[in-house]
Protein backbone atom coordinates (compact mmCIF):
# COMPACT_ATOMS: atom_id res chain seq x y z
CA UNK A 1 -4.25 -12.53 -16.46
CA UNK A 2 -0.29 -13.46 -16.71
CA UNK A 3 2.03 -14.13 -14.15
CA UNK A 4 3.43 -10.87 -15.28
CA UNK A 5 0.47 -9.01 -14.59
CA UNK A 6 0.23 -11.04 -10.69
CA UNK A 7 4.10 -9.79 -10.58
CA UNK A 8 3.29 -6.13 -11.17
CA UNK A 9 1.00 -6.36 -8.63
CA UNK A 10 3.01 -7.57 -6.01
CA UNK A 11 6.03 -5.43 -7.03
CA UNK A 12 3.73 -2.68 -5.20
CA UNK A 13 4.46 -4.01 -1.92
CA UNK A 14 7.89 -3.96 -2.66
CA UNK A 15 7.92 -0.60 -2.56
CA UNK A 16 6.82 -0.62 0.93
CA UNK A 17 8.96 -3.20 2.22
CA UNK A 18 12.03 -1.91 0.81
CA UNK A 19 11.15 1.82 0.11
CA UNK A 20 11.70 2.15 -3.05
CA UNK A 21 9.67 4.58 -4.02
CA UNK A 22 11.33 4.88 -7.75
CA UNK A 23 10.09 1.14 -8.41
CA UNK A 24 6.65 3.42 -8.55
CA UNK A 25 7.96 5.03 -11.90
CA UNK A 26 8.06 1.34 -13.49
CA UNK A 27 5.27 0.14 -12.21
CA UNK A 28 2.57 3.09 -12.34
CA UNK A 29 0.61 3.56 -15.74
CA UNK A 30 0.41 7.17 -16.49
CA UNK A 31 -3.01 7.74 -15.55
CA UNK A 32 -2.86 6.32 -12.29
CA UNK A 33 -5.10 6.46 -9.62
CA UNK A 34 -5.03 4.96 -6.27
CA UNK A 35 -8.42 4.99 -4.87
CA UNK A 36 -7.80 4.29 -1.03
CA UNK A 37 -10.19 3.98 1.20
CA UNK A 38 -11.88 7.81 0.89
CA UNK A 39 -9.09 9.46 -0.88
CA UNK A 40 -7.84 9.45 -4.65
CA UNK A 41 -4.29 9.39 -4.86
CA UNK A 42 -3.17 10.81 -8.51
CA UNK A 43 -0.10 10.18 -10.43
CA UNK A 44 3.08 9.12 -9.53
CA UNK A 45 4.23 12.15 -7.65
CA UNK A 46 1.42 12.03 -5.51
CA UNK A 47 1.72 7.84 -4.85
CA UNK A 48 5.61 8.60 -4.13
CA UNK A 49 4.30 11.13 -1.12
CA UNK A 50 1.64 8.97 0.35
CA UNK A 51 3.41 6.20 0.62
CA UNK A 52 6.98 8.39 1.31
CA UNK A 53 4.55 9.38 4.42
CA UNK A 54 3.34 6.22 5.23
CA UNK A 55 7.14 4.80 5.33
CA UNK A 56 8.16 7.61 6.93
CA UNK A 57 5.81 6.82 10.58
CA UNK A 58 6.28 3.18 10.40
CA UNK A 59 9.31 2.61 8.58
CA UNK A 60 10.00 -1.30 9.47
CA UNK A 61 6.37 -1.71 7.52
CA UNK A 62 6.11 -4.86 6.38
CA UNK A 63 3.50 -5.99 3.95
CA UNK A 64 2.72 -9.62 3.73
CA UNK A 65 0.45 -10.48 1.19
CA UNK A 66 -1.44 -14.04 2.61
CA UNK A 67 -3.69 -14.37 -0.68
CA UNK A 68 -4.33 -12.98 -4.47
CA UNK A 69 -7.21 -13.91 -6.93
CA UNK A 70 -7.10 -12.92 -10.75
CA UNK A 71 -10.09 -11.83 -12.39
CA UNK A 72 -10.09 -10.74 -16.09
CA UNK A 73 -7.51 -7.83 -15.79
CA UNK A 74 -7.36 -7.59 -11.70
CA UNK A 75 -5.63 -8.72 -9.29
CA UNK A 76 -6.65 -8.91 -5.57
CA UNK A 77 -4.45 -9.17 -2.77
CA UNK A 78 -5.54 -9.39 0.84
CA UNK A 79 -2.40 -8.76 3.04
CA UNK A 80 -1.44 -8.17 6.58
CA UNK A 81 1.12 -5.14 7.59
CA UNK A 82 2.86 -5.20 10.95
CA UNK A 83 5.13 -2.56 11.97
CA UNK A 84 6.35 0.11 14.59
CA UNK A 85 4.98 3.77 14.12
CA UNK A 86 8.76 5.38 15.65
CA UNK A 87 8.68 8.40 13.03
CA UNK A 88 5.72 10.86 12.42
CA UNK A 89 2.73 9.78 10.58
CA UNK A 90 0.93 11.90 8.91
CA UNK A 91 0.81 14.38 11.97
CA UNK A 92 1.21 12.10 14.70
CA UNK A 93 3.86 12.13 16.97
CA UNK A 94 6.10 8.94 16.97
CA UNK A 95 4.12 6.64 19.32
CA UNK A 96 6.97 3.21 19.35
CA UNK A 97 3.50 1.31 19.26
CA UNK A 98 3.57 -2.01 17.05
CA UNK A 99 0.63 -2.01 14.30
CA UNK A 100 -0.94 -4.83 12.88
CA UNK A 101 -3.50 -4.08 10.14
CA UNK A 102 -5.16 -6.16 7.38
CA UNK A 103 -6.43 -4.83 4.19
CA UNK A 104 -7.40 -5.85 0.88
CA UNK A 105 -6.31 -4.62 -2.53
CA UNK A 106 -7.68 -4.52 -5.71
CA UNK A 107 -5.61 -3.51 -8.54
CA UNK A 108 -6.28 -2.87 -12.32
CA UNK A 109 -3.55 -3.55 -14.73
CA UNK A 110 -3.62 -2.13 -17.96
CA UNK A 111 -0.34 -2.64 -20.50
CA UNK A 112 1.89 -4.26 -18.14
CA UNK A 113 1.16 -1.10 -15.40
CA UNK A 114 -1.08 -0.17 -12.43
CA UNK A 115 -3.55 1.98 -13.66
CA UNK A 116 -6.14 2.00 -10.68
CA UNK A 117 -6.38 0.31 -7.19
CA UNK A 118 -8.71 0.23 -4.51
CA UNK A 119 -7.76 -0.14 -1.29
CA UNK A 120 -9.34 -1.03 1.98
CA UNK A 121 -7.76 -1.71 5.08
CA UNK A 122 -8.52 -1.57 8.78
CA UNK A 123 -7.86 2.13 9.73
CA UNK A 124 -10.11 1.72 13.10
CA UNK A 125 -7.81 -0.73 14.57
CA UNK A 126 -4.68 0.73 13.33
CA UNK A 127 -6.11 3.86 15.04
CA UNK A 128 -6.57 2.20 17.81
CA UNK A 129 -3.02 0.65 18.05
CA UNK A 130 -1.59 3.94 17.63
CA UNK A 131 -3.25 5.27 20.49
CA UNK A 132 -1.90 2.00 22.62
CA UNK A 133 -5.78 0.90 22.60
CA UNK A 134 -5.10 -2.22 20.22
């Protein structure tokens, strides 16, 4: 694995943390999927409209990523996001409740580009936050 291969990786958050979601073009391989949690996320359209929603309910997101492991052609990330849900996400209502989730990533790189991830993180408690139970 090459630090150029960690750096794709970690460009992903980018995206997040300073919405760009055209940094998704460069970064993306064109058979993408984004396996997260218990949905598949397909192509770059679809990643730009996830994440466009995501971004769009908690747009101070902030995605800090606290470790990463390389293995063969993967790279693992566990991270932390914090943020305030003031826009709607994903159906809900703007709440102005603060979120603090942790997750891990797993991400496939194949030619320089993103060609799978899996990603788990803690929808119970971010649930919970939302709901001003957290």
């Amino acid at each position: 694995m090459s630090q150029a291969d960690l750096d794709v990786a970690l460009k992903f958050y980018e995206v997040y943390n300073e919405h760009k979601l055209d940094l998704l073009d460069e970064i993306l391989g064109p058979n993408y999927v984004g396996h997260v949690n218990a949905h598949d996320i397909k192509g770059t359209e679809a990643a730009k409209g996830f994440i466009g929603g995501f971004v769009a309910g908690i747009p101070d997101a902030k995605y800090t990523v606290e470790d990463t492991f390389t293995v063969d052609n993967k790279v693992i990330a566990r991270w932390i996001c914090t943020g305030t849900q003031t826009g709607n996400f994903f159906g809900t209502p703007p709440t102005n409740n603060a979120i603090n989730v942790n997750g891990i990533t797993i991400f496939e790189i194949v030619d320089g580009k993103i060609n799978q991830l899996w990603n788990n993180w803690d929808q119970f408690t971010l649930v919970q936050q939302l709901q001003g139970k957290g």
